[in-house]
N, C-alpha and C. Protein backbone atom coordinates (compact mmCIF):
# COMPACT_ATOMS: atom_id res chain seq x y z
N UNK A 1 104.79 71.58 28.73
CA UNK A 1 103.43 72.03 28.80
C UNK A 1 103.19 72.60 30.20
N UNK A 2 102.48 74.02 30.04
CA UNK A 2 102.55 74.60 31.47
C UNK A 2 100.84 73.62 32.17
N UNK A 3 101.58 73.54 33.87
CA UNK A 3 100.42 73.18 34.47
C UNK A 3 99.24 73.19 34.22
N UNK A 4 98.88 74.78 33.88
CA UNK A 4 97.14 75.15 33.96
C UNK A 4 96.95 74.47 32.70
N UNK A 5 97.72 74.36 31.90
CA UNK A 5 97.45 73.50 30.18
C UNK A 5 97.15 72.30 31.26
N UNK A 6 98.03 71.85 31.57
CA UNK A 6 97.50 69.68 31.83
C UNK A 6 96.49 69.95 32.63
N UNK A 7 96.11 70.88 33.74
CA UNK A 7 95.05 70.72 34.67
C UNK A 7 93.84 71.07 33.74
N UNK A 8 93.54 71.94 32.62
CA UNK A 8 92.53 72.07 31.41
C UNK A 8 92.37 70.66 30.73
N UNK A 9 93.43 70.07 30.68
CA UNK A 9 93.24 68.89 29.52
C UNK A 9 92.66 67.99 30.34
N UNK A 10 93.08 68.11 31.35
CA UNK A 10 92.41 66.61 32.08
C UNK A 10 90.86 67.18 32.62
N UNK A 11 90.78 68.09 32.95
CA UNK A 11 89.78 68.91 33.22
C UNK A 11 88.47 68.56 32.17
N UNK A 12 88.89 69.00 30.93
CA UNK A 12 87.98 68.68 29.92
C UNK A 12 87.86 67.37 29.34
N UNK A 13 88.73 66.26 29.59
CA UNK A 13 89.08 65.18 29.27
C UNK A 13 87.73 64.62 29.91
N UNK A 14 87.52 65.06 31.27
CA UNK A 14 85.82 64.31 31.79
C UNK A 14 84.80 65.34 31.86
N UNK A 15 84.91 66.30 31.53
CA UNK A 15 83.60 67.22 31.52
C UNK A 15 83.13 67.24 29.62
N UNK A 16 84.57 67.64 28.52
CA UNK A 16 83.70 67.29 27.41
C UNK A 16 83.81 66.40 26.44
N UNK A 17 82.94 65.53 26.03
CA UNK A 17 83.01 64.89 25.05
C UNK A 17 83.34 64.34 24.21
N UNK A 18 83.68 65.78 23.44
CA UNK A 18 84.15 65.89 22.36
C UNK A 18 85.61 66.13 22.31
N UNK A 19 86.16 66.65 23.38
CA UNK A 19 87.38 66.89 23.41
C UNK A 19 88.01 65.29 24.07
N UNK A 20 87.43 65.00 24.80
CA UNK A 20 87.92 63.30 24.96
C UNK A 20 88.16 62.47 24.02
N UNK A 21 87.09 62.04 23.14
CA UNK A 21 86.79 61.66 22.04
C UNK A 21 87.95 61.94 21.04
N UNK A 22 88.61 63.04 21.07
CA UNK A 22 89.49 63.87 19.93
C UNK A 22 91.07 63.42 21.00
N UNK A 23 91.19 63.37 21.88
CA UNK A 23 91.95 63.05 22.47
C UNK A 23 92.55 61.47 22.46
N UNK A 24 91.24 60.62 22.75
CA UNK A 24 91.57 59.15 23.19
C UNK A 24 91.61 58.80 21.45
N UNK A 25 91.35 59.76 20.57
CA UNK A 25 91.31 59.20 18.99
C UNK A 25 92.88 59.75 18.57
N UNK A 26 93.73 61.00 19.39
CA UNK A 26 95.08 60.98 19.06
C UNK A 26 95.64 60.65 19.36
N UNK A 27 95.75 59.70 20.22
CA UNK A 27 96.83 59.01 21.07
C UNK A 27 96.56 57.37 20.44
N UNK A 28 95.56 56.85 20.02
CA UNK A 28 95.16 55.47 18.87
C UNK A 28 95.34 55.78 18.17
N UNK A 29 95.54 56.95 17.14
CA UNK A 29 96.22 57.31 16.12
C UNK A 29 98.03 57.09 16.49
N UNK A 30 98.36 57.93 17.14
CA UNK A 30 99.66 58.07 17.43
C UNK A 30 100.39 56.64 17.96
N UNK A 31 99.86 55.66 18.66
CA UNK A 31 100.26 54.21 18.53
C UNK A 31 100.04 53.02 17.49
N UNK A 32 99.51 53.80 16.64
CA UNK A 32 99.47 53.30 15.50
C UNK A 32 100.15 53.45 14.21
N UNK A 33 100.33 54.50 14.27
CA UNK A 33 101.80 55.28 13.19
C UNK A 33 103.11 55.25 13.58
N UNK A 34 103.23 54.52 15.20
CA UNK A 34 104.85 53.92 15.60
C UNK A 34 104.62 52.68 15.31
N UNK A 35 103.50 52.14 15.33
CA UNK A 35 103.74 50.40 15.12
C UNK A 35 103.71 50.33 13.72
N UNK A 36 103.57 51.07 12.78
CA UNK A 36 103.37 50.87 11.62
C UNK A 36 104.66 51.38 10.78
N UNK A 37 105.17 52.40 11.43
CA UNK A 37 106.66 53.03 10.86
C UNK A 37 107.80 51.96 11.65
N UNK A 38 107.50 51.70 12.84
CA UNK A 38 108.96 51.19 13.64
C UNK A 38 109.54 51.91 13.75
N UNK A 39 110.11 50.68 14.60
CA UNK A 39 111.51 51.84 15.07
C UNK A 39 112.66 52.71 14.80
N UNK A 40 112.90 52.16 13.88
CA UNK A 40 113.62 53.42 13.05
C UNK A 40 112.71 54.18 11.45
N UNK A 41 111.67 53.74 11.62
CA UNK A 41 110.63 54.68 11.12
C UNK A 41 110.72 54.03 9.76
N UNK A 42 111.26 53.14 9.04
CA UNK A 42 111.29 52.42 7.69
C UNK A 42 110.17 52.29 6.93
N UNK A 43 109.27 52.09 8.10
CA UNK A 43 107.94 51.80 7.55
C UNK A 43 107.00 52.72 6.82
N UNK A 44 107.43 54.22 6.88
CA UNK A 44 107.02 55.15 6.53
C UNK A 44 105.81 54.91 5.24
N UNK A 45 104.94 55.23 4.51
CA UNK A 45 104.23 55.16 3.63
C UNK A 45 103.25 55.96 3.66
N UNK A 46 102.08 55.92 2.33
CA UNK A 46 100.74 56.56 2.28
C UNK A 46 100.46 56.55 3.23
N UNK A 47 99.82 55.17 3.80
CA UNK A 47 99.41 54.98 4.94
C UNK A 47 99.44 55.52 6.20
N UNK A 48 100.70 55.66 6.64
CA UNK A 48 101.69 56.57 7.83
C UNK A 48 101.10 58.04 7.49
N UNK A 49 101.44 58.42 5.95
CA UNK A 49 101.66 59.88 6.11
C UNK A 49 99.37 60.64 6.39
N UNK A 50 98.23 59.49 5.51
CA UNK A 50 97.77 60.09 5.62
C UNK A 50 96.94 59.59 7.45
N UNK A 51 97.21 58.85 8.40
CA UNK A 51 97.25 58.83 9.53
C UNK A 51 97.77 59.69 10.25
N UNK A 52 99.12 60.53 9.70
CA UNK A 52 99.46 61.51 10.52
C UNK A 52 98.33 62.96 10.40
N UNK A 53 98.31 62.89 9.12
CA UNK A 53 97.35 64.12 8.84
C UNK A 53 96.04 64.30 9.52
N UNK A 54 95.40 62.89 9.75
CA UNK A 54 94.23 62.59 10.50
C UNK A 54 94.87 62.82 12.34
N UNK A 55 96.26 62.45 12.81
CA UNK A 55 96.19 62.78 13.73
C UNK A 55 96.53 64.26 14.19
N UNK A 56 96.69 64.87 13.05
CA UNK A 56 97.50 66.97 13.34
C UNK A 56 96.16 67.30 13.15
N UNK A 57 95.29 66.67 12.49
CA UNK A 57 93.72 67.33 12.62
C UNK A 57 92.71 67.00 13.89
N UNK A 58 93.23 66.26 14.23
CA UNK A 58 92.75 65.96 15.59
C UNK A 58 93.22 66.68 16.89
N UNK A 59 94.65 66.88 16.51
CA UNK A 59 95.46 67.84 17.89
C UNK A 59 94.58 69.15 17.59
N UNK A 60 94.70 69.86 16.20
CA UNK A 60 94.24 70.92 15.80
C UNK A 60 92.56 71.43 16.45
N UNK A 61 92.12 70.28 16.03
CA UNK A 61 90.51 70.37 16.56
C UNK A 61 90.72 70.65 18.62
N UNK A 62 91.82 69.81 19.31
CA UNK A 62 92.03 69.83 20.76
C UNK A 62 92.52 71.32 21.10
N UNK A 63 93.21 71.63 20.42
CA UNK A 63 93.82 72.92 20.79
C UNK A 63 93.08 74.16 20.28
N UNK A 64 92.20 74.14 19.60
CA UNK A 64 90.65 75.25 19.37
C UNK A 64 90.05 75.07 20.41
N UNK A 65 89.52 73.84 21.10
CA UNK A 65 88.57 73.91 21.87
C UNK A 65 89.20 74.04 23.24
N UNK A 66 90.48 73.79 23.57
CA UNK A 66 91.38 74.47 25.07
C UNK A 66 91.64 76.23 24.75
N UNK A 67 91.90 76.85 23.37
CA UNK A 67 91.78 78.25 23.10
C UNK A 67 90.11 78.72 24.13
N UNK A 68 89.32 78.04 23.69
CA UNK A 68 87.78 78.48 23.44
C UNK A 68 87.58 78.83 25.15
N UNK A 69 88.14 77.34 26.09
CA UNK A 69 88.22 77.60 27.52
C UNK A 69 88.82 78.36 28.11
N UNK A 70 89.54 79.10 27.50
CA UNK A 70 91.21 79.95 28.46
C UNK A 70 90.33 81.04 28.77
């Protein structure tokens, strides 16, 4: 990830909201679909797969609103 990307993310991480919010909700998503798959990922299920979908819609929603700032 180039610089001016992490200096934007953190940037907006305390100025908006919503992009925090969408942030601190993909990364509790994303420690939650390793504790739930393990370590060699066995755990896989509904569950797993529709958590992931909730978390690519969440990156998706982060990366519109860093487009919107550039």
């Amino acid at each position: 990830m180039p610089l001016d990307q992490q200096a934007l993310i953190v940037q907006l991480k305390d100025s908006n909201p919503r992009f925090a919010a969408l942030y601190l909700k993909h990364h509790q998503l994303n420690d939650e679909i390793a504790k739930l798959e393990g370590p060699n990922g066995a755990g896989y299920n509904d569950s797993v797969a529709r958590l992931k979908k909730e978390k690519l819609h969440a990156k998706d929603e982060m990366q519109r609103i860093l487009e919107e700032c550039r």
